[in-house]
Protein backbone atom coordinates (compact mmCIF):
# COMPACT_ATOMS: atom_id res chain seq x y z
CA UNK A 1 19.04 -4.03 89.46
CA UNK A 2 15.81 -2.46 90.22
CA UNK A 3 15.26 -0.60 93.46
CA UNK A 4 11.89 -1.72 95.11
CA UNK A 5 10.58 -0.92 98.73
CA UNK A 6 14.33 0.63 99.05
CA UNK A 7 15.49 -3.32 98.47
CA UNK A 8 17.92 -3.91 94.78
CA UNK A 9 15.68 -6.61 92.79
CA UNK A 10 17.22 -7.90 89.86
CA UNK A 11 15.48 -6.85 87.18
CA UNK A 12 15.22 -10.00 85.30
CA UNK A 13 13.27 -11.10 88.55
CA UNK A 14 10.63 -8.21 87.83
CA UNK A 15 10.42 -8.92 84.39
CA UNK A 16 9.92 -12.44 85.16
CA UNK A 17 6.95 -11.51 87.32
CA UNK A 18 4.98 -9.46 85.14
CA UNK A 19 5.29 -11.59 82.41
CA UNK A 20 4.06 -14.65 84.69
CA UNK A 21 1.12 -12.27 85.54
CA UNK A 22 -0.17 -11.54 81.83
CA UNK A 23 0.31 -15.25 80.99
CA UNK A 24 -1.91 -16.38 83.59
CA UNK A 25 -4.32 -13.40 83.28
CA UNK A 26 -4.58 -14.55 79.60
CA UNK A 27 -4.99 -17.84 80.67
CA UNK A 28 -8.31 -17.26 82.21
CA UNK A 29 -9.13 -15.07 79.72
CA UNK A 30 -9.08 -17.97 77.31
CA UNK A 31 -10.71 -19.92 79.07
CA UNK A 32 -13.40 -17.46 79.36
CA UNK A 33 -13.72 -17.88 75.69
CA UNK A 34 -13.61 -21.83 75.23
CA UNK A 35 -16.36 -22.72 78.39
CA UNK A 36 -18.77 -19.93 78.61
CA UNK A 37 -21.80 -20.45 76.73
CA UNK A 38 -23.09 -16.76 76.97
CA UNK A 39 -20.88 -14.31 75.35
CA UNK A 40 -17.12 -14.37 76.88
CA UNK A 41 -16.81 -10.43 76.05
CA UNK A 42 -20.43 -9.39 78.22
CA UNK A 43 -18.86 -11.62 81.34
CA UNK A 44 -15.36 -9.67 80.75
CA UNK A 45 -16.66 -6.33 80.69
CA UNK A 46 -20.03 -5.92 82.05
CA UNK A 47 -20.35 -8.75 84.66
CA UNK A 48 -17.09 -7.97 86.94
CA UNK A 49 -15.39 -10.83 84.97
CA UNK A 50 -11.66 -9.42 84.70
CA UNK A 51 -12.04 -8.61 88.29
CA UNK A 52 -12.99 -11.90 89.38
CA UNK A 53 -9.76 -12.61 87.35
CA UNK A 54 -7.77 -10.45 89.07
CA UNK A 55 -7.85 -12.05 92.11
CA UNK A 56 -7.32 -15.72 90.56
CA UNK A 57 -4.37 -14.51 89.31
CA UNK A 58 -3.34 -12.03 92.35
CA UNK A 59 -3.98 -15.44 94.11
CA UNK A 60 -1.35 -17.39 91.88
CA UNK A 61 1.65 -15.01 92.20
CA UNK A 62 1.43 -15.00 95.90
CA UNK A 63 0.76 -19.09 96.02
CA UNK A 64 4.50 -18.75 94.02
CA UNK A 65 6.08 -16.13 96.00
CA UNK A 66 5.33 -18.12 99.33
CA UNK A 67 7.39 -20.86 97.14
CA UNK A 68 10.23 -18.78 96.73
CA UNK A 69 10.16 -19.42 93.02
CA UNK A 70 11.32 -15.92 92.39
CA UNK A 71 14.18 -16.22 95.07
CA UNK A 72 15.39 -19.70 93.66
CA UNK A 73 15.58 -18.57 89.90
CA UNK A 74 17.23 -22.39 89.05
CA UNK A 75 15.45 -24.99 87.47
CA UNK A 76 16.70 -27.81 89.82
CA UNK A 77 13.79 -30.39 88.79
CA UNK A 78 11.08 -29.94 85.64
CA UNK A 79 8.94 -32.77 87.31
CA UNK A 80 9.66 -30.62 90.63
CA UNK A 81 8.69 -27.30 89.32
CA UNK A 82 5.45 -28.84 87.89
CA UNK A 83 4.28 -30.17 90.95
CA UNK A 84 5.10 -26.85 92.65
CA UNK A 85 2.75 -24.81 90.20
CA UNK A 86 -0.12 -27.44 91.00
CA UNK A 87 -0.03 -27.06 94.75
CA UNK A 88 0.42 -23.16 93.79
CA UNK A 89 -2.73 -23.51 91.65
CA UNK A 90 -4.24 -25.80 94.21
CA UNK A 91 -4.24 -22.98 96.45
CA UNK A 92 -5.93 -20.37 93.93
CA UNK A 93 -8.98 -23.33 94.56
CA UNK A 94 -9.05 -23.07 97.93
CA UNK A 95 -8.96 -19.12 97.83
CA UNK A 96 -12.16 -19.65 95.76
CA UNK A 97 -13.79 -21.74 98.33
CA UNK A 98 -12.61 -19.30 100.64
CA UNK A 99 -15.19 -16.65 98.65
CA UNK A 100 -17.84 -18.91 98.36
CA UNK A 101 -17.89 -19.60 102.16
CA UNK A 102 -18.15 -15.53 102.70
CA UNK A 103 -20.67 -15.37 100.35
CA UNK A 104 -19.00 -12.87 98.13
CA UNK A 105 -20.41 -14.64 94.77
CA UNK A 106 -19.92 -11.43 92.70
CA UNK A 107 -16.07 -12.08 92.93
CA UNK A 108 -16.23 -15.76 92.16
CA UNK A 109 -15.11 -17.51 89.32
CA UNK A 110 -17.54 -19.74 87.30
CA UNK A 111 -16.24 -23.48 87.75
CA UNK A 112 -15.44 -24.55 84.72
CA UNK A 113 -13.49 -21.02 83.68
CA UNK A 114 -11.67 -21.68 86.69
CA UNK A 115 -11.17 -25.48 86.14
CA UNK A 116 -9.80 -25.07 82.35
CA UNK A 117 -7.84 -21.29 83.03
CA UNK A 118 -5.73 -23.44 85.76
CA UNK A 119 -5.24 -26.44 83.69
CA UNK A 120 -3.80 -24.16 80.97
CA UNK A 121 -1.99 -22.50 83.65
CA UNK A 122 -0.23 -25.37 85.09
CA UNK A 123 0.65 -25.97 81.00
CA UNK A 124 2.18 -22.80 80.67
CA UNK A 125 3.71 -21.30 82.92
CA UNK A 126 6.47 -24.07 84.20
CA UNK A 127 7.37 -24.14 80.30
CA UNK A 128 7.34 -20.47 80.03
CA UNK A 129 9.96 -20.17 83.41
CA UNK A 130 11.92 -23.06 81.62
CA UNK A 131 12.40 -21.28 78.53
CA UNK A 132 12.74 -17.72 80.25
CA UNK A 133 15.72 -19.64 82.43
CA UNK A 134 17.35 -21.00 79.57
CA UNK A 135 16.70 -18.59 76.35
CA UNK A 136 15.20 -15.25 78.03
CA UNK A 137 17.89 -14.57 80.70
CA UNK A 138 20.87 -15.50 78.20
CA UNK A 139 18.85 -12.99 75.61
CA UNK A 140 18.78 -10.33 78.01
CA UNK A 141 22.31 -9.96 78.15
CA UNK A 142 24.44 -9.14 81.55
CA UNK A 143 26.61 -6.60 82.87
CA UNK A 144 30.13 -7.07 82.51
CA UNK A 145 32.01 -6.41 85.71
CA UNK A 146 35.75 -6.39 86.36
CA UNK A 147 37.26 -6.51 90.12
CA UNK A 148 40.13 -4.37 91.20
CA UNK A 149 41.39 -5.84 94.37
CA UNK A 150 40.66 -9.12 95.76
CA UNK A 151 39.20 -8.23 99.34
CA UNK A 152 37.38 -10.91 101.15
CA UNK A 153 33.71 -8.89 100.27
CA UNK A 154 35.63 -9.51 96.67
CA UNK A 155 35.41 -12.43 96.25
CA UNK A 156 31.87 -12.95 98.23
CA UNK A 157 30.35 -11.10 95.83
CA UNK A 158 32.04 -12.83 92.67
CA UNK A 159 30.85 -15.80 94.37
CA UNK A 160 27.28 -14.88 94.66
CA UNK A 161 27.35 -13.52 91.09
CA UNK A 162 28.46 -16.98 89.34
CA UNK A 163 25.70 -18.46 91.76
CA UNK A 164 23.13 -15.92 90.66
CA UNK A 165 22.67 -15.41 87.17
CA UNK A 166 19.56 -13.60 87.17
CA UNK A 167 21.62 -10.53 89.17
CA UNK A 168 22.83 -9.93 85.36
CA UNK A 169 26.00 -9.50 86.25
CA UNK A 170 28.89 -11.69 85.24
CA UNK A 171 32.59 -11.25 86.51
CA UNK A 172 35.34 -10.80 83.70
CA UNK A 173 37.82 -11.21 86.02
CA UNK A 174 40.37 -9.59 88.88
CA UNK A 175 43.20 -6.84 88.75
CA UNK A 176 45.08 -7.27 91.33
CA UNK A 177 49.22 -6.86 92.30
CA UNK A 178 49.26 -10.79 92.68
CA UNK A 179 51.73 -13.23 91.71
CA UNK A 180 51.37 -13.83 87.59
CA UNK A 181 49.52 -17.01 87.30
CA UNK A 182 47.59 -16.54 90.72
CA UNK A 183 44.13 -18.71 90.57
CA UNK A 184 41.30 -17.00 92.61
CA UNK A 185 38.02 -18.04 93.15
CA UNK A 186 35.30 -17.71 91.16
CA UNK A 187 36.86 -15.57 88.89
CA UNK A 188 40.38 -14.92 86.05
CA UNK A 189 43.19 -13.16 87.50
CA UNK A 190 43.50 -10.13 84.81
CA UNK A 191 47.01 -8.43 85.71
CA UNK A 192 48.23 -5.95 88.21
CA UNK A 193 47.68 -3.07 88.94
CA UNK A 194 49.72 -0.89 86.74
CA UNK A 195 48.25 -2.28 83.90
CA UNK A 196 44.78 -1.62 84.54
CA UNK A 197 44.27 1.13 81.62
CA UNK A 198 45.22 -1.87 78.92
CA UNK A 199 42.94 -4.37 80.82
CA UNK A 200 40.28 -2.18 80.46
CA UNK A 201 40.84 -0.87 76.91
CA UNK A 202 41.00 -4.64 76.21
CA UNK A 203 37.67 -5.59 77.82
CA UNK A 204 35.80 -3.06 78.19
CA UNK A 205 33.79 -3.65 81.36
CA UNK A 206 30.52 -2.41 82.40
CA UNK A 207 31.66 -1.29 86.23
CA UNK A 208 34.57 -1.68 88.17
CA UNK A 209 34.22 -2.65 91.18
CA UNK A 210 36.99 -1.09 93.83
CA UNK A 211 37.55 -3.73 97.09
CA UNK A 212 41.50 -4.05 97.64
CA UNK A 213 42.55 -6.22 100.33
CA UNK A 214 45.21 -4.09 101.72
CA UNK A 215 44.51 -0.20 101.99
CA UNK A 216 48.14 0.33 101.60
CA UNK A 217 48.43 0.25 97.91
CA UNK A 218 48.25 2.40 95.87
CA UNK A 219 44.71 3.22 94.33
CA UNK A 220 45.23 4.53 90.72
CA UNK A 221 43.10 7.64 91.00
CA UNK A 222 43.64 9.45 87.95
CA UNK A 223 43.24 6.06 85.80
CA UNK A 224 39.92 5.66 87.47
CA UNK A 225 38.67 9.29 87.22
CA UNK A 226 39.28 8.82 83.20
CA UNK A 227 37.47 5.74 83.48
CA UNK A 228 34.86 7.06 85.24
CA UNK A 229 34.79 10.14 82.89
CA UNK A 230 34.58 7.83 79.44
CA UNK A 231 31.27 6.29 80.80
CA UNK A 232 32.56 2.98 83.22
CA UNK A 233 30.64 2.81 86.38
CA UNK A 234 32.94 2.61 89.02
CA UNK A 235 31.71 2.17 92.94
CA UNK A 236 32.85 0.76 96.00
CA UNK A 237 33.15 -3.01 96.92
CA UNK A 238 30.90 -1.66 100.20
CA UNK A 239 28.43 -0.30 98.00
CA UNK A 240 28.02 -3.44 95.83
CA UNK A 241 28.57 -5.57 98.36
CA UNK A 242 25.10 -3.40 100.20
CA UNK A 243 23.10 -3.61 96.91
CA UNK A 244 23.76 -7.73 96.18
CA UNK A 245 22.97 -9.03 99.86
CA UNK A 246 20.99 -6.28 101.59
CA UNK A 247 23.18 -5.87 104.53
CA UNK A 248 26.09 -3.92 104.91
CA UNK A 249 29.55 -5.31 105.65
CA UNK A 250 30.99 -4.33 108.65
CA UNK A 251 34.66 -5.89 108.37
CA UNK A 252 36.20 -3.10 106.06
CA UNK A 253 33.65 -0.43 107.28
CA UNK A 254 35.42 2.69 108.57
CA UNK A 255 33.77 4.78 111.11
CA UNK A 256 34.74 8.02 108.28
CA UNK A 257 32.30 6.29 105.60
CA UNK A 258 29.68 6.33 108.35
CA UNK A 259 30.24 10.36 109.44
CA UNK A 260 30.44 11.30 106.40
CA UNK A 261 27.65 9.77 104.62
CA UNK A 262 25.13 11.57 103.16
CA UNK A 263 22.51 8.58 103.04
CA UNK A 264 23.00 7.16 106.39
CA UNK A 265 19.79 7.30 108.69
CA UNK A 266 17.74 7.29 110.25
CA UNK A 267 15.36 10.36 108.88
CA UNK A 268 13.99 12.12 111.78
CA UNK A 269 10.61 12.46 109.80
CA UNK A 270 10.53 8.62 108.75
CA UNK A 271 10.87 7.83 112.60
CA UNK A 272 8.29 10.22 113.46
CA UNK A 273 6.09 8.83 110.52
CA UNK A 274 6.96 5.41 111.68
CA UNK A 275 5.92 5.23 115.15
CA UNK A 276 2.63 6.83 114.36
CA UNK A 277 1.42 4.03 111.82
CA UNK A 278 3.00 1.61 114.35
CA UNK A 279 0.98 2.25 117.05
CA UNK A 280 -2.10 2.03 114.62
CA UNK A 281 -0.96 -1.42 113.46
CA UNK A 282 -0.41 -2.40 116.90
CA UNK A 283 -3.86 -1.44 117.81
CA UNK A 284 -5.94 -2.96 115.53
CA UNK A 285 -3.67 -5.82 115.71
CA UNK A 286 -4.47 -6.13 119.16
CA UNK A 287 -7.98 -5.92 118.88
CA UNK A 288 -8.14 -8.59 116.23
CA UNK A 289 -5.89 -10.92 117.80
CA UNK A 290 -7.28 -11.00 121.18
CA UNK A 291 -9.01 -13.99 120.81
CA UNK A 292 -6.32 -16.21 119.74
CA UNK A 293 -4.44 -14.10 122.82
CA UNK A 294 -6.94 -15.75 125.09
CA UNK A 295 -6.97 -18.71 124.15
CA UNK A 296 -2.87 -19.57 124.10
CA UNK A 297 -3.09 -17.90 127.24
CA UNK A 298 -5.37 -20.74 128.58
CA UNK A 299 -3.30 -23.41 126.93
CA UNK A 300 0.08 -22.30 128.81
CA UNK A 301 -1.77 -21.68 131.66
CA UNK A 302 -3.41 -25.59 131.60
CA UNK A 303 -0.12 -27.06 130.35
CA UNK A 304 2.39 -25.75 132.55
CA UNK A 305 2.89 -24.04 136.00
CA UNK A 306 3.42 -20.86 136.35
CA UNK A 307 2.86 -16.78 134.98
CA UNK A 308 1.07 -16.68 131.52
CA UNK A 309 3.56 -13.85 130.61
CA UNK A 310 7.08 -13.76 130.88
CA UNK A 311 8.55 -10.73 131.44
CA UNK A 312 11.87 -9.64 130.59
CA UNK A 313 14.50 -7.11 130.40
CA UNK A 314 15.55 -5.82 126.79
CA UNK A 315 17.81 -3.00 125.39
CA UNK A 316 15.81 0.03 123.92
CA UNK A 317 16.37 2.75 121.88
CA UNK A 318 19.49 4.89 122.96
CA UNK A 319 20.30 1.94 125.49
CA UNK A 320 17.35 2.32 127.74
CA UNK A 321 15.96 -0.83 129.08
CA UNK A 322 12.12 -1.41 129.02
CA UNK A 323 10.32 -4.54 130.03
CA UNK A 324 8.89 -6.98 127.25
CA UNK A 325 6.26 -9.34 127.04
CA UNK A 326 5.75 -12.68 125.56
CA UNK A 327 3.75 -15.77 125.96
CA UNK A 328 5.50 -18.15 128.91
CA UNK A 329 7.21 -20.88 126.30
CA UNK A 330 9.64 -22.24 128.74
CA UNK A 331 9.22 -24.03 132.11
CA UNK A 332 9.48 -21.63 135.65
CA UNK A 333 13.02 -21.15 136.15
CA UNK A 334 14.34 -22.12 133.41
CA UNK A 335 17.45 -20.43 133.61
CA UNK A 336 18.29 -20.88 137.54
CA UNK A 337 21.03 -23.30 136.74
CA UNK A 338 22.87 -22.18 133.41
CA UNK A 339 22.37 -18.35 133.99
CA UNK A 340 21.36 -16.11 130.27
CA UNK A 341 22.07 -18.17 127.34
CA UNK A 342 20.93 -17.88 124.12
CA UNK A 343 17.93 -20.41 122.67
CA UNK A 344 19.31 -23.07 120.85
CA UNK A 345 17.71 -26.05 118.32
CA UNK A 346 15.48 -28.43 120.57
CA UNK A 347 16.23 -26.37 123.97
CA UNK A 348 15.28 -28.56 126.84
CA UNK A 349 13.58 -25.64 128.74
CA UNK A 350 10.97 -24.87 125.72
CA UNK A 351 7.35 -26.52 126.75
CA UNK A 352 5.51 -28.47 124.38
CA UNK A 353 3.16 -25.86 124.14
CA UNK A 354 5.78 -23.71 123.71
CA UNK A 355 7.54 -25.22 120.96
CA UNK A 356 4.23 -24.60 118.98
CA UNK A 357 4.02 -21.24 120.24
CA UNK A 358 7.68 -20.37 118.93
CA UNK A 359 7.57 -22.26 115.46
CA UNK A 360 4.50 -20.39 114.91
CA UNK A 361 4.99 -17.28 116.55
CA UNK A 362 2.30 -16.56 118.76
CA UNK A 363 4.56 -16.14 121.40
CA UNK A 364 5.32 -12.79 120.43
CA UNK A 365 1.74 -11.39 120.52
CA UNK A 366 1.73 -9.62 123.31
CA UNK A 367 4.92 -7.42 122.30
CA UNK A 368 1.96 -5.62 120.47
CA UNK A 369 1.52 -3.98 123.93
CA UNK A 370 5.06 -2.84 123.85
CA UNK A 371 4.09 -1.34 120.86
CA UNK A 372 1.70 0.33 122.30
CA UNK A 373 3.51 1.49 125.47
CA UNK A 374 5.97 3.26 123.04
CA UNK A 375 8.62 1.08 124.02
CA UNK A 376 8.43 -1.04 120.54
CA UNK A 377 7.84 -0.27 116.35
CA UNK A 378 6.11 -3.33 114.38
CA UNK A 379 9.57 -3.05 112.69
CA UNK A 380 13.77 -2.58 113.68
CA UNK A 381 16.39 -4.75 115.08
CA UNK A 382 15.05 -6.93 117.63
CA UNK A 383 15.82 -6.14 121.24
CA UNK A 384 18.56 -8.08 123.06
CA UNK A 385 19.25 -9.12 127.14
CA UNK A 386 21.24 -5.96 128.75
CA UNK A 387 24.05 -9.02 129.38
CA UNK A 388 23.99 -10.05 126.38
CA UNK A 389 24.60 -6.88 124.48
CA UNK A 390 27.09 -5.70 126.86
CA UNK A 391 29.28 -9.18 125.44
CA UNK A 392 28.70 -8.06 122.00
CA UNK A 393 29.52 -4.08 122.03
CA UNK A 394 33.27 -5.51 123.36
CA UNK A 395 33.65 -8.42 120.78
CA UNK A 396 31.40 -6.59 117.42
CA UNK A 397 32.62 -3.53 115.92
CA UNK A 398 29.42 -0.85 115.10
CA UNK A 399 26.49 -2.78 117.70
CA UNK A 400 25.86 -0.04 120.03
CA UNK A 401 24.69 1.51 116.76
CA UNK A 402 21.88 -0.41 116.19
CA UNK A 403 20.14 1.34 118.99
CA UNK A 404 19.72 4.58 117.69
CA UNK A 405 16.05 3.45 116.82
CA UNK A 406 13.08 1.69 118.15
CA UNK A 407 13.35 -2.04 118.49
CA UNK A 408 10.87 -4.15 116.33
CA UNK A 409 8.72 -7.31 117.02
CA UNK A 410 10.21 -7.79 113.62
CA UNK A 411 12.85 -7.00 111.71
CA UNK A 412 14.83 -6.70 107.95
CA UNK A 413 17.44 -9.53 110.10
CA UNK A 414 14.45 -12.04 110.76
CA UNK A 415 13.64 -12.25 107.55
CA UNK A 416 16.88 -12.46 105.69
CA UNK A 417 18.43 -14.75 108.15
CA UNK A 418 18.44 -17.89 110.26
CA UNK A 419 17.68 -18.10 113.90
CA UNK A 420 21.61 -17.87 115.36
CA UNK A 421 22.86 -18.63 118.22
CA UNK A 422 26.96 -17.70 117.63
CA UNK A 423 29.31 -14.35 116.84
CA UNK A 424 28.97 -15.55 113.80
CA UNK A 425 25.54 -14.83 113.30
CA UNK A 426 25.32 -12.06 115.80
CA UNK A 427 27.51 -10.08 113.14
CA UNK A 428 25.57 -10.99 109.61
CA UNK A 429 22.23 -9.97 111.92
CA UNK A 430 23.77 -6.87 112.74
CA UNK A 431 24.94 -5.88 108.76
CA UNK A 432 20.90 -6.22 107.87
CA UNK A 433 20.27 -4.24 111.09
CA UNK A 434 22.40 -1.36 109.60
CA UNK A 435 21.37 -1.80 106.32
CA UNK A 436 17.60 -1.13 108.21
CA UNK A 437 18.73 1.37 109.68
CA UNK A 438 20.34 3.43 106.79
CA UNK A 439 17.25 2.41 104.89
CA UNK A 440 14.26 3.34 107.15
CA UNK A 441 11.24 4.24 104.87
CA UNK A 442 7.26 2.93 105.32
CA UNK A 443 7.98 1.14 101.84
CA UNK A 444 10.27 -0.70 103.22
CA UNK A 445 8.52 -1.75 106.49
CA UNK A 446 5.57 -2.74 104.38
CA UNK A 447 7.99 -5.37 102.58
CA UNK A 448 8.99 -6.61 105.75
CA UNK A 449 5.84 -7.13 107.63
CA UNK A 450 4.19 -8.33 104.41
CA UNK A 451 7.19 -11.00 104.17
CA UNK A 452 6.97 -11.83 108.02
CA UNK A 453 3.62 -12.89 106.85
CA UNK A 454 5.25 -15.87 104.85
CA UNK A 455 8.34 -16.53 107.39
CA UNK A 456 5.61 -17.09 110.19
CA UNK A 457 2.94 -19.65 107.92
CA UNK A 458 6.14 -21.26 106.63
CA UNK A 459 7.52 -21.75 110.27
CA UNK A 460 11.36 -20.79 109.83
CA UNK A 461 13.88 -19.54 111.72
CA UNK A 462 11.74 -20.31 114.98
CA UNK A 463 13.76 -21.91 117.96
């Protein structure tokens, strides 16, 4: 894997991504060559031609980004792929349109290049991501990695592996001081324990992975240090568990790994660093958006009774309370009967306007303001109700912790995971939050407002 924006990318995935860029860019390139009737090399070079290119195919990637066609590696359907890549390409037209409307005709793409450079396109690159699926990936090879324990972040990442072969990692199986014959999941049981230096001198794995189930056993140090020594990776089940799913697991976490980590944030600097561009986004986001501000404040305030803003009480950094501010989306007293509970699928006490406001997520607009009162980043964990997160610190192990920085308006959590409205999801929220945390960097706030970008067009997660 390839670390990007502090997030592990498998590199097949970035391989697959500049290759789909020079096949489109040469593409248009051809096409340049079979429609123009002036000389394709004097449009190229001397008439802003591979520019104009540029953003066709800057256009493109995005159009199959926002399809998650480099998150879903599997070819499910080859009609279904095919029509995806026209409605991707489909967009690249209206981007053109887009150009022509502001007038910019210097970045435009003559008709007919763009026209043939999409058909041959929409040829091309479904059968190139079929045969780099099917030959390319099995080509590239994978890392071979054996298990030594069979913890329950064990087996979730076996799991994932088998699901995910463009990680490029492929279990060769489990040591473990099971019963001989034992089946596991996802995976061949190998041996015990005590006969790990054969196993290994028999397969010769890539990494071993350490994640026993009980700490009580024995952990065969000095077989692992020689392993170790002779070239094997070897790192802890946390660690891969961290880089494969971008959150960190908080059921074998010890408070130890946390004190004594070297890596664990967040930078006082980065903090520093981020609350200054913060408050700069916030601004100009405020001044651009005050229109549409205006304007959904009319339509609550024509559609419903009662105050345009709702006001409520959140958790801060270092537990101090601060007053936020969103767009009304329920009715007046909403809560009078049932007392603080969480939103839920088609909740009764969401307007009509409301609704829309959520799905898309104007509703939050105005937390821009609590950006700007200091209270708020663009980016952390999102703030909770003081009665709610007193519930969770008893019942979840590690969630005072994620207020040792500035809530966000969004967050690594809302963009990795469902809306939730159970422990359940409370807890898989709070491993990205520490993951976040640990990982605080401008790089990797970039990713996650640029990717908020697509969760709010795409509507998901809203409730």
């Amino acid at each position: 894997m390839i670390r990007l924006f502090r997030v592990f990318v498998p590199t097949s995935v970035v391989a697959l991504l500049l290759s789909e860029v020079i096949l489109i860019y040469t593409c248009f390139v051809a096409a340049a060559f079979i429609v123009l009737d002036v000389d394709p090399q004097v449009f190229l070079l001397y008439d802003n031609g591979l520019a104009r290119i540029a953003i066709a195919v800057v256009g493109i990637v995005f159009g199959i980004y926002f399809h998650d066609l480099y998150t879903n590696f599997r070819i499910k359907s080859r009609m279904l792929l095919f029509q995806q890549m026209g409605v991707v390409l489909g967009a690249a037209f209206l981007i053109q349109a887009l150009l022509v409307y502001l007038r910019l005709r210097e970045l435009i793409l003559p008709t007919w290049l763009m026209i043939v450079g999409s058909a041959l396109a929409l040829v091309f690159l479904p059968t190139w991501r079929i045969f780099y699926s099917t030959v390319v990936l099995k080509a590239m090879g994978s890392e071979q990695v054996m298990f030594l324990g069979t913890s329950r972040i064990v087996l979730e990442i076996a799991a994932y592996f088998a699901e995910h072969p463009e990680t490029g990692l492929r279990t060769v199986g489990f040591v473990d001081n099971l019963e001989p014959g034992a089946e596991i999941p996802g995976g061949e049981f190998l041996g015990e324990i005590r006969e790990l230096r054969d196993i290994v001198t028999r397969l010769k794995p890539d990494r071993i992975v350490v994640g026993m189930a009980e700490r009580r056993e024995r952990l065969p140090v000095n077989e692992l240090l020689e392993m170790r020594l002779s070239g094997i990776h070897i790192e802890d089940a946390l660690t891969t568990y961290e880089a494969t799913f971008g959150r960190i697991s908080t059921r074998d976490l010890r408070p130890s790994q946390l004190i004594f980590s070297t890596e664990l944030g967040p930078h006082q600097t980065r903090v520093m660093l981020q609350s200054v561009y913060s408050m700069a986004i916030a601004l100009i986001g405020a001044v651009l958006a005050l229109p549409i501000m205006i304007l959904v404040a009319l339509a609550v305030r024509v559609t419903s009774r009662g105050p345009v803003l709702y006001r409520q009480e959140r958790v801060g950094k270092d537990d101090v309370p601060f007053t936020l501010y969103k767009f009304r989306s329920m009715f007046v007293d909403a809560e009078a009967e049932s007392g603080a509970v969480w939103a839920k699928k088609d909740d009764p006490r969401v307007t009509p306007v409301g609704g829309f406001l959520r799905k898309v997520r104007l509703d939050e607009l105005p937390q821009l303001f609590n950006v700007l009162k200091g209270d708020m980043s663009m980016v952390g964990p999102r703030p909770e109700r003081p009665v709610f997160v007193k519930e969770l610190e008893k019942q979840i192990p590690y969630y005072r912790q994620r207020h040792c920085v500035k809530p966000g308006i969004t967050g690594w959590a809302q963009i990795n995971h469902k809306y939730g409205d159970d422990i359940e999801d409370t807890i898989v929220k709070l491993e990205y939050d520490l993951y976040y945390i640990k990982n605080l960097a401008p790089a990797l706030d970039a990713f996650i407002m640029f990717h908020t970008a697509k969760v709010m067009l795409l509507s998901r997660g809203s409730r």
